[in-house]
N, C-alpha and C. Protein backbone atom coordinates (compact mmCIF):
# COMPACT_ATOMS: atom_id res chain seq x y z
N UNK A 1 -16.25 6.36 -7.07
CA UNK A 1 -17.13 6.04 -5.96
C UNK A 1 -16.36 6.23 -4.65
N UNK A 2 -17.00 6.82 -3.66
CA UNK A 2 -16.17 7.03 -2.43
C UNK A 2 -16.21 5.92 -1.79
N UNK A 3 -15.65 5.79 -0.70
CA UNK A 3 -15.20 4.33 -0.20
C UNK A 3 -15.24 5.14 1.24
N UNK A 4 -16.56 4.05 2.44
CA UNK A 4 -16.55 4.25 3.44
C UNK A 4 -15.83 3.31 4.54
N UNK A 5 -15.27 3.43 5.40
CA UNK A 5 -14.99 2.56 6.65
C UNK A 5 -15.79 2.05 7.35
N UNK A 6 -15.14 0.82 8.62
CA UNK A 6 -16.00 0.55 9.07
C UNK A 6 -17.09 1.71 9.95
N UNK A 7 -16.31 2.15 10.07
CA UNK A 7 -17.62 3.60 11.00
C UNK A 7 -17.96 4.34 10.28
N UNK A 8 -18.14 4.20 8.85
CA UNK A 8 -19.11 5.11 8.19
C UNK A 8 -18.32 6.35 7.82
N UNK A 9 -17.10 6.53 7.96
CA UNK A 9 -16.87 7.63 7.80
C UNK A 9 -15.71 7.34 6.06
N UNK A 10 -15.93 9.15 5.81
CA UNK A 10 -15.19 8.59 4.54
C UNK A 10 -13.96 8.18 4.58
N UNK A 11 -13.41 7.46 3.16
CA UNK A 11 -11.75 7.15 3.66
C UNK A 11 -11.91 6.57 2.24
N UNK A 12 -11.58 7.64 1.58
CA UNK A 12 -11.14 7.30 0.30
C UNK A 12 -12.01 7.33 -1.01
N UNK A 13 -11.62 7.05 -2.60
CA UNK A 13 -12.27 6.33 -3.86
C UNK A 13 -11.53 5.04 -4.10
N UNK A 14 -10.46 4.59 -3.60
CA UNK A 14 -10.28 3.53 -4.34
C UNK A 14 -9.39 2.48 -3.66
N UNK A 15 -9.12 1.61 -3.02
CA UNK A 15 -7.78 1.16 -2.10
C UNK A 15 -8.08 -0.16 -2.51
N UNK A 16 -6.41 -0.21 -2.49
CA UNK A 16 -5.72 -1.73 -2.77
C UNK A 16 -4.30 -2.07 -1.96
N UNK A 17 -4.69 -3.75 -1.51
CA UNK A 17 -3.53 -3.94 -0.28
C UNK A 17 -2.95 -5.20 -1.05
N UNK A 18 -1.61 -5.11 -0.69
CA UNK A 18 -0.82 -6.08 -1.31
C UNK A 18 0.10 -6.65 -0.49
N UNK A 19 -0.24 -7.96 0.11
CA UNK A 19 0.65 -8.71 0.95
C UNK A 19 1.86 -8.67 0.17
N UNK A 20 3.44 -8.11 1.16
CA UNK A 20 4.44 -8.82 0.87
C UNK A 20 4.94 -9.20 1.54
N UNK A 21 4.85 -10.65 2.28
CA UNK A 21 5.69 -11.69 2.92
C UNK A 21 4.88 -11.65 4.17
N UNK A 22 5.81 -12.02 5.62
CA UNK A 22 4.79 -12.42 6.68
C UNK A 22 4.93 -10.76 7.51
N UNK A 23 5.76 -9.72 7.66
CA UNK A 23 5.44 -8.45 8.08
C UNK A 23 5.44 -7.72 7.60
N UNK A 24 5.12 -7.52 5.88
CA UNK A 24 5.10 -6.05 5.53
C UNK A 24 3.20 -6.40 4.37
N UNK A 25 3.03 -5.29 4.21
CA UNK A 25 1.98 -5.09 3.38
C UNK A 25 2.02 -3.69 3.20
N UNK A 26 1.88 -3.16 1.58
CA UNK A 26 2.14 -2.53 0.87
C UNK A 26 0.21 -1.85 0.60
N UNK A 27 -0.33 -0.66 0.80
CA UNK A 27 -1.62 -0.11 0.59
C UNK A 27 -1.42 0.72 -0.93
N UNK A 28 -2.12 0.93 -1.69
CA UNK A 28 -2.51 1.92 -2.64
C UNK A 28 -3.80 2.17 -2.38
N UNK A 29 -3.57 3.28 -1.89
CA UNK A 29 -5.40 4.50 -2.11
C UNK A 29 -5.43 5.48 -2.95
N UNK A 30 -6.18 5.89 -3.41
CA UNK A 30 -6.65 7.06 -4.07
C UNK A 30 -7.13 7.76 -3.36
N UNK A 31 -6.95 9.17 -3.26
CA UNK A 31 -7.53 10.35 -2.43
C UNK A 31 -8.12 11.66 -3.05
N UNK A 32 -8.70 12.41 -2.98
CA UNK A 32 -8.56 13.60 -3.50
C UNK A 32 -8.49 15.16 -2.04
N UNK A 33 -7.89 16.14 -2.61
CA UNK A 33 -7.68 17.24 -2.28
C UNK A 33 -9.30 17.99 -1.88
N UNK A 34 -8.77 18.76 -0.90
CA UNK A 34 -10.17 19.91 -0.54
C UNK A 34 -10.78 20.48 -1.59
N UNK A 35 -9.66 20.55 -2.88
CA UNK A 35 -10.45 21.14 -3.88
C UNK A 35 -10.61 20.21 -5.09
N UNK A 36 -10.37 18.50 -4.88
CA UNK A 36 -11.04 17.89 -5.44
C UNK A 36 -10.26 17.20 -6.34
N UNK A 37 -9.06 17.40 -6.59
CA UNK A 37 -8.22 16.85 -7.28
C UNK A 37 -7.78 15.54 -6.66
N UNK A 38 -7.50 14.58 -7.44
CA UNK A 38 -7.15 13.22 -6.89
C UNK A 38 -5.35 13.30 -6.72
N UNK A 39 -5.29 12.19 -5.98
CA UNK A 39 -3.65 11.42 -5.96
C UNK A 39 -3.68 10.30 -5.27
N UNK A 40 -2.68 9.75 -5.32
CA UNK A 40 -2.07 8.25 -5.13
C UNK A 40 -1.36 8.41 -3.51
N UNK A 41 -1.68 7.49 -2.62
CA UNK A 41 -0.77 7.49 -1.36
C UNK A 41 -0.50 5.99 -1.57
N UNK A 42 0.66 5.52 -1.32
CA UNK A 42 1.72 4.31 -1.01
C UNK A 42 1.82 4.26 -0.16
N UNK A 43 1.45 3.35 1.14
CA UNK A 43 2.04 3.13 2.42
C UNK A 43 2.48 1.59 2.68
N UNK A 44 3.83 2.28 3.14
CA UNK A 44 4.51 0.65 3.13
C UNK A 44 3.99 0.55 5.07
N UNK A 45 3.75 -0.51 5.47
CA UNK A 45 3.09 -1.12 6.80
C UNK A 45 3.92 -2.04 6.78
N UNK A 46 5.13 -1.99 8.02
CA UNK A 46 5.75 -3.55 8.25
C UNK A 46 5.52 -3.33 9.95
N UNK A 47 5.53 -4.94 10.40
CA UNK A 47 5.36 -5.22 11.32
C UNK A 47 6.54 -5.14 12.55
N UNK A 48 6.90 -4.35 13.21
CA UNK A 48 7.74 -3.86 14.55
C UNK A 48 8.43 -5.41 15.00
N UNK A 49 9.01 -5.71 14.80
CA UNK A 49 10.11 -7.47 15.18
C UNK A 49 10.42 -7.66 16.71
N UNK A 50 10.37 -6.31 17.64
CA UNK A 50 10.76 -6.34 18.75
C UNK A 50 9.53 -6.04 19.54
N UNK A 51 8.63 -5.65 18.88
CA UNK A 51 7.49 -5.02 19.85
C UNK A 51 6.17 -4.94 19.22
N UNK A 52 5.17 -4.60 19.70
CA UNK A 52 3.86 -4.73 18.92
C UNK A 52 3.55 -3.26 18.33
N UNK A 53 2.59 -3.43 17.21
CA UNK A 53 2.34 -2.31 16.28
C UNK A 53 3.17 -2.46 14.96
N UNK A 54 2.73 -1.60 14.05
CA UNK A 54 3.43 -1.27 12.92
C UNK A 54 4.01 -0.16 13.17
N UNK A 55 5.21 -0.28 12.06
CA UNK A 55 5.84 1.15 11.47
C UNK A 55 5.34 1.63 9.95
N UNK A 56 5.02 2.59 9.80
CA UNK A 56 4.51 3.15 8.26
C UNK A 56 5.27 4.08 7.63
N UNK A 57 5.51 3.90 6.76
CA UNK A 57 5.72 4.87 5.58
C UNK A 57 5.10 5.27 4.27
N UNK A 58 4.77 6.36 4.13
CA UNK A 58 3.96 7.05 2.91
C UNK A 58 4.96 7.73 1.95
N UNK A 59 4.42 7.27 0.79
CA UNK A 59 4.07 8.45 -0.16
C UNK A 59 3.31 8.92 -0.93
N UNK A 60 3.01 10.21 -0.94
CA UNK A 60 1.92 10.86 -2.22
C UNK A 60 2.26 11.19 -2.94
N UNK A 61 1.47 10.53 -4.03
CA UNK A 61 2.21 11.05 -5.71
C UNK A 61 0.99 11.66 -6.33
N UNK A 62 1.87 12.75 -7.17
CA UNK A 62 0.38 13.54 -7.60
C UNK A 62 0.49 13.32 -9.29
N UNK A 63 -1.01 13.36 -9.87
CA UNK A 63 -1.09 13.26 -11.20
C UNK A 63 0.29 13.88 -12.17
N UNK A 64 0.43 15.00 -12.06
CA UNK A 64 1.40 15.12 -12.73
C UNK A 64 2.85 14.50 -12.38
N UNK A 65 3.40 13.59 -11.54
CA UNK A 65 4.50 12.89 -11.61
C UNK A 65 4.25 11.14 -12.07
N UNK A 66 2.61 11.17 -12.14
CA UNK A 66 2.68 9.71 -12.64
C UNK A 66 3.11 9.01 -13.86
N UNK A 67 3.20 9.75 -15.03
CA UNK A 67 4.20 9.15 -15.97
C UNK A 67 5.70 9.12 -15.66
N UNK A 68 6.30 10.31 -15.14
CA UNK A 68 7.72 10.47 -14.71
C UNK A 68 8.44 8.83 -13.62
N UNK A 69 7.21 8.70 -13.03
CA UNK A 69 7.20 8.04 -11.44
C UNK A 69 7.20 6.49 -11.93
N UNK A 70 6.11 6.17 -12.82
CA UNK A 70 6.10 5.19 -13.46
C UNK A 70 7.64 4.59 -14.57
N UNK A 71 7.91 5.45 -15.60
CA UNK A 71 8.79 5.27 -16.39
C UNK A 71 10.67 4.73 -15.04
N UNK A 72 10.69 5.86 -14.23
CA UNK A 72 11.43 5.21 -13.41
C UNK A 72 11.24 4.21 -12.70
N UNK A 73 10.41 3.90 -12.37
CA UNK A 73 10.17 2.50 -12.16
C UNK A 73 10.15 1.62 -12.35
N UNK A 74 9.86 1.70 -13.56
CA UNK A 74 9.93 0.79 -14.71
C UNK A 74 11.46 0.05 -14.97
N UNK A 75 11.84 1.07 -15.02
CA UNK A 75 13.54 1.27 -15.65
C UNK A 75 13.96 0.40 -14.69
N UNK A 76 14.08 0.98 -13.16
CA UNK A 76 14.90 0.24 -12.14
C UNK A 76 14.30 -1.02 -12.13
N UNK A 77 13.09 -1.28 -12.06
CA UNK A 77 12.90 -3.13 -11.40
C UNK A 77 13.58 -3.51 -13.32
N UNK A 78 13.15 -2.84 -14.26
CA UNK A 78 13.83 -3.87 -15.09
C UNK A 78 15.43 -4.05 -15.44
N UNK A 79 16.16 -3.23 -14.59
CA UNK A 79 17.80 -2.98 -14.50
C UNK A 79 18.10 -4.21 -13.47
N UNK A 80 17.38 -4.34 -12.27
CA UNK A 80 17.29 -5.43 -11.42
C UNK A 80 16.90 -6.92 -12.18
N UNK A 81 15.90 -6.93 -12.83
CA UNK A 81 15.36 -7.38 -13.64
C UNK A 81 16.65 -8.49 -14.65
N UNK A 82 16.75 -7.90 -15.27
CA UNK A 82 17.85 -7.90 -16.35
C UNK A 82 19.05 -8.19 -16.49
N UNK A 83 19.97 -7.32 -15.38
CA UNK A 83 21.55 -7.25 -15.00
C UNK A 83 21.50 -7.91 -13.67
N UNK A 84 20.98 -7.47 -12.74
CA UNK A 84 21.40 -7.93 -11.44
C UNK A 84 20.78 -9.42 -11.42
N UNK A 85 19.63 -10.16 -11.69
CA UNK A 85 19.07 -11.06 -11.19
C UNK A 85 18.63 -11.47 -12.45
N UNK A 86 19.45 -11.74 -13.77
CA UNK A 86 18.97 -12.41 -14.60
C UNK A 86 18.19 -13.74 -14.25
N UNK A 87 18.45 -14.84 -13.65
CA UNK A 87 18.17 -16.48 -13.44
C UNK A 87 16.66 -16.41 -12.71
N UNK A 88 16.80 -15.46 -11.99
CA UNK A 88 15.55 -15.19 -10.44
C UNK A 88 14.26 -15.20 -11.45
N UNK A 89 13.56 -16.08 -11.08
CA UNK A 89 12.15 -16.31 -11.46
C UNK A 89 10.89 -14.92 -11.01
N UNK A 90 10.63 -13.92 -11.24
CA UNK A 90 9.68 -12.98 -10.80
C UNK A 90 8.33 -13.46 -10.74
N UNK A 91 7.82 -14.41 -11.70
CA UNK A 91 6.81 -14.51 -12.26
C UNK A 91 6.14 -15.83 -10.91
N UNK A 92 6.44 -16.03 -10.04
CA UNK A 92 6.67 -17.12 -9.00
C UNK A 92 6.10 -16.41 -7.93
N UNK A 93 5.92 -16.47 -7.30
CA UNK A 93 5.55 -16.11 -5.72
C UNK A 93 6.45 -17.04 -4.70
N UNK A 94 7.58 -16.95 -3.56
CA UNK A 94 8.35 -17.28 -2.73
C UNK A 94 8.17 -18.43 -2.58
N UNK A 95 8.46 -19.69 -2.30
CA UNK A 95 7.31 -20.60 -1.96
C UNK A 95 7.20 -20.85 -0.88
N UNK A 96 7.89 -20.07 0.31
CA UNK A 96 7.64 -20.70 1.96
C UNK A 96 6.37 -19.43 1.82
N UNK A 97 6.54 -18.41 1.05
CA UNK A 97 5.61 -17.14 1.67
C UNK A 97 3.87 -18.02 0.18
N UNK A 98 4.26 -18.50 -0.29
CA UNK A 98 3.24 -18.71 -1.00
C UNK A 98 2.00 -20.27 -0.04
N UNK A 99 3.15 -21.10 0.32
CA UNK A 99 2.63 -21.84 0.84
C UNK A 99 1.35 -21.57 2.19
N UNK A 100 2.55 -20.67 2.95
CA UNK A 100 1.75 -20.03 4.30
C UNK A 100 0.70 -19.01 4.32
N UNK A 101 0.27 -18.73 3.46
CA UNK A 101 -0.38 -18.03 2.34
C UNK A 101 -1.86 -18.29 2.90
N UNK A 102 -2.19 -19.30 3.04
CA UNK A 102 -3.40 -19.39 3.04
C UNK A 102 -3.94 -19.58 4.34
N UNK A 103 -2.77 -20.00 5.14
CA UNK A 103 -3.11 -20.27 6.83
C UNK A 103 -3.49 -19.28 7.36
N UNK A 104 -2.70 -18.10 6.95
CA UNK A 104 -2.47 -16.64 7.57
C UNK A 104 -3.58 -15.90 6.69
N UNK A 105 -4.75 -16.49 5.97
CA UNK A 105 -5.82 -15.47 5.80
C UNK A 105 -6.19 -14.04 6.70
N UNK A 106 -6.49 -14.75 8.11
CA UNK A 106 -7.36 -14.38 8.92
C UNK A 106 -6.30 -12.92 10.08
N UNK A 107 -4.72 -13.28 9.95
CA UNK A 107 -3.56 -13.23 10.53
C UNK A 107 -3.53 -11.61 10.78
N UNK A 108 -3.75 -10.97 9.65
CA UNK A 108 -3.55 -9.78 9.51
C UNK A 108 -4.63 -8.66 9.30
N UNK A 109 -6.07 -9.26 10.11
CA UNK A 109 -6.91 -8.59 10.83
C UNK A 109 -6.40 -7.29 11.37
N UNK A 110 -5.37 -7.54 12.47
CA UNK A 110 -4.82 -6.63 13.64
C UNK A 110 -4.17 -5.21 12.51
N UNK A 111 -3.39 -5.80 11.46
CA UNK A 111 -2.47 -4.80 10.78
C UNK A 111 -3.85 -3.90 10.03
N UNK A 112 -4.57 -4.27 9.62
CA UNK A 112 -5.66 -3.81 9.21
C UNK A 112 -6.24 -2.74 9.52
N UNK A 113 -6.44 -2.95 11.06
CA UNK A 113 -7.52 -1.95 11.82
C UNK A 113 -6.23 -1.25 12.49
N UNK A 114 -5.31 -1.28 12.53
CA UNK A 114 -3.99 -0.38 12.89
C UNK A 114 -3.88 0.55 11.71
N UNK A 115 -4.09 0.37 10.61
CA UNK A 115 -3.68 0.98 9.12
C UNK A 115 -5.28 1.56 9.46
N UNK A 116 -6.43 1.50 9.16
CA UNK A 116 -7.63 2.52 9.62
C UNK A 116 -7.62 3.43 10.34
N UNK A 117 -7.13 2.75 12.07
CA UNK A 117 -7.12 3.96 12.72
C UNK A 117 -6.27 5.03 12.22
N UNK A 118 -4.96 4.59 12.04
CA UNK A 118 -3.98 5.47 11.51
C UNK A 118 -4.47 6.43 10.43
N UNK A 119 -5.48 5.93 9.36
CA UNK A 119 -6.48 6.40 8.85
C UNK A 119 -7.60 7.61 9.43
N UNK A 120 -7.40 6.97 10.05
CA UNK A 120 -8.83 7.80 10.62
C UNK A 120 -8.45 9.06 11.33
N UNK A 121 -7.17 8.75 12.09
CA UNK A 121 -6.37 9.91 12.79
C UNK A 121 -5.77 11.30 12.21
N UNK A 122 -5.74 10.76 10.82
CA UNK A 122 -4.83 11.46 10.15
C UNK A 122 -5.83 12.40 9.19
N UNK A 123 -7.20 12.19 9.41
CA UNK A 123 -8.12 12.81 8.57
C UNK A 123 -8.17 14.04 9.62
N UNK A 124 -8.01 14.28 10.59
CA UNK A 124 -8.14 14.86 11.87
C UNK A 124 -6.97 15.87 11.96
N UNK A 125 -5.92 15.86 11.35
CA UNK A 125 -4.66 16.32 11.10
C UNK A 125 -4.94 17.92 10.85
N UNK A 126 -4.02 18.79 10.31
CA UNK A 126 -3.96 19.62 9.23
C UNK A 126 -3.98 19.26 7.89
N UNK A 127 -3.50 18.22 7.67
CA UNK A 127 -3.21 18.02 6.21
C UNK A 127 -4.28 18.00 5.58
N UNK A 128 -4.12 18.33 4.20
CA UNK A 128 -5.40 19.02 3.03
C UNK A 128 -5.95 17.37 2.54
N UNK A 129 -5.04 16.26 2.71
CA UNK A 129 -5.47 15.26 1.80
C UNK A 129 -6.03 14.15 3.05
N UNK A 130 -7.15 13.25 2.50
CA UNK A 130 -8.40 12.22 3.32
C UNK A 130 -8.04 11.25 3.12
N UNK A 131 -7.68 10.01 4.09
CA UNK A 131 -7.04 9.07 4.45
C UNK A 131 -8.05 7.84 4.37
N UNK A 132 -7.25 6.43 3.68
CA UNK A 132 -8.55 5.48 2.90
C UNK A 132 -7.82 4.47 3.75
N UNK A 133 -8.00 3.48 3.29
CA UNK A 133 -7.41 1.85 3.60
C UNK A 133 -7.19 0.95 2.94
N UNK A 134 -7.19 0.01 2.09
CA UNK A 134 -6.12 -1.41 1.81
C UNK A 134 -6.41 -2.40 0.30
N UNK A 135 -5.94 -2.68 -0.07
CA UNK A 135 -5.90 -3.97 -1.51
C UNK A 135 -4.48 -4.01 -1.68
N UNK A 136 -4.56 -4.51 -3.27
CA UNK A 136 -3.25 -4.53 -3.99
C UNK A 136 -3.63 -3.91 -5.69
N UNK A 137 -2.57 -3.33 -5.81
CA UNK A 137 -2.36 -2.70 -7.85
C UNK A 137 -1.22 -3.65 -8.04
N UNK A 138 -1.10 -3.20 -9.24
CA UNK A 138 -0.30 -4.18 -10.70
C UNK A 138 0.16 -2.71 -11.05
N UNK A 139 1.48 -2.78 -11.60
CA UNK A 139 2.09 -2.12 -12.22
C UNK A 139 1.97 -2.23 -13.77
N UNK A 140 1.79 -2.49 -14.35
CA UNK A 140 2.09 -3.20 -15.48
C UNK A 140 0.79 -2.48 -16.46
């Protein structure tokens, strides 16, 4: 199902945003190509400490690296996992970032419609691939 914005325009099949902590949030969208083929964009969104706005970073992963992309992934958080941070509880959420959690519902409105426009701008581009907006995925 395509997925419209607030102005009606397209932006995407599928998006998921995943708070991590009080300035970053992590997007997964689904996109597809001019000729119709889908892929995965990752954009990490953290919040600028000295000044207003975000900084972003992407990546697109295409069907054929998603088993490759996955299996390493896998590997490293469970090497971290395992060796580096045996004791560290994963299964927990922070508890100063879990607590504040609920105050800051409303908080990250602004990062939102910064991650759209950025959206919206970028459909406007050259680039072959159509720009969505926000949730959270599970790895697992």
């Amino acid at each position: 199902m395509r997925v419209e914005n607030k102005d009606g325009k397209y932006s995407g099949y599928f998006s998921k945003k995943l708070r991590a902590g009080k300035r970053r949030t992590y997007f997964f969208d689904v996109r597809s190509t001019k000729q119709g083929d889908f892929f995965l964009t990752i954009t990490e969104s953290k919040k600028k400490f000295d000044s207003d706005g975000y900084e972003m970073h992407k990546i697109f992963l295409y069907k054929e690296d998603f088993k490759k992309f996955m299996e390493a992934l896998n590997e490293t958080v469970d090497y971290i996992k395992s060796d580096l941070l045996p004791d560290y509880d994963f299964e927990s959420e922070r508890p100063s970032f879990a607590a504040k959690r609920e105050n800051e519902e409303g908080a990250h409105e602004e990062e939102n419609e910064s991650y759209s426009q950025s959206a919206d701008n970028s459909e406007n581009s050259n680039d072959t691939h159509k720009e969505l907006d926000e949730e959270d995925m599970t790895w697992n």
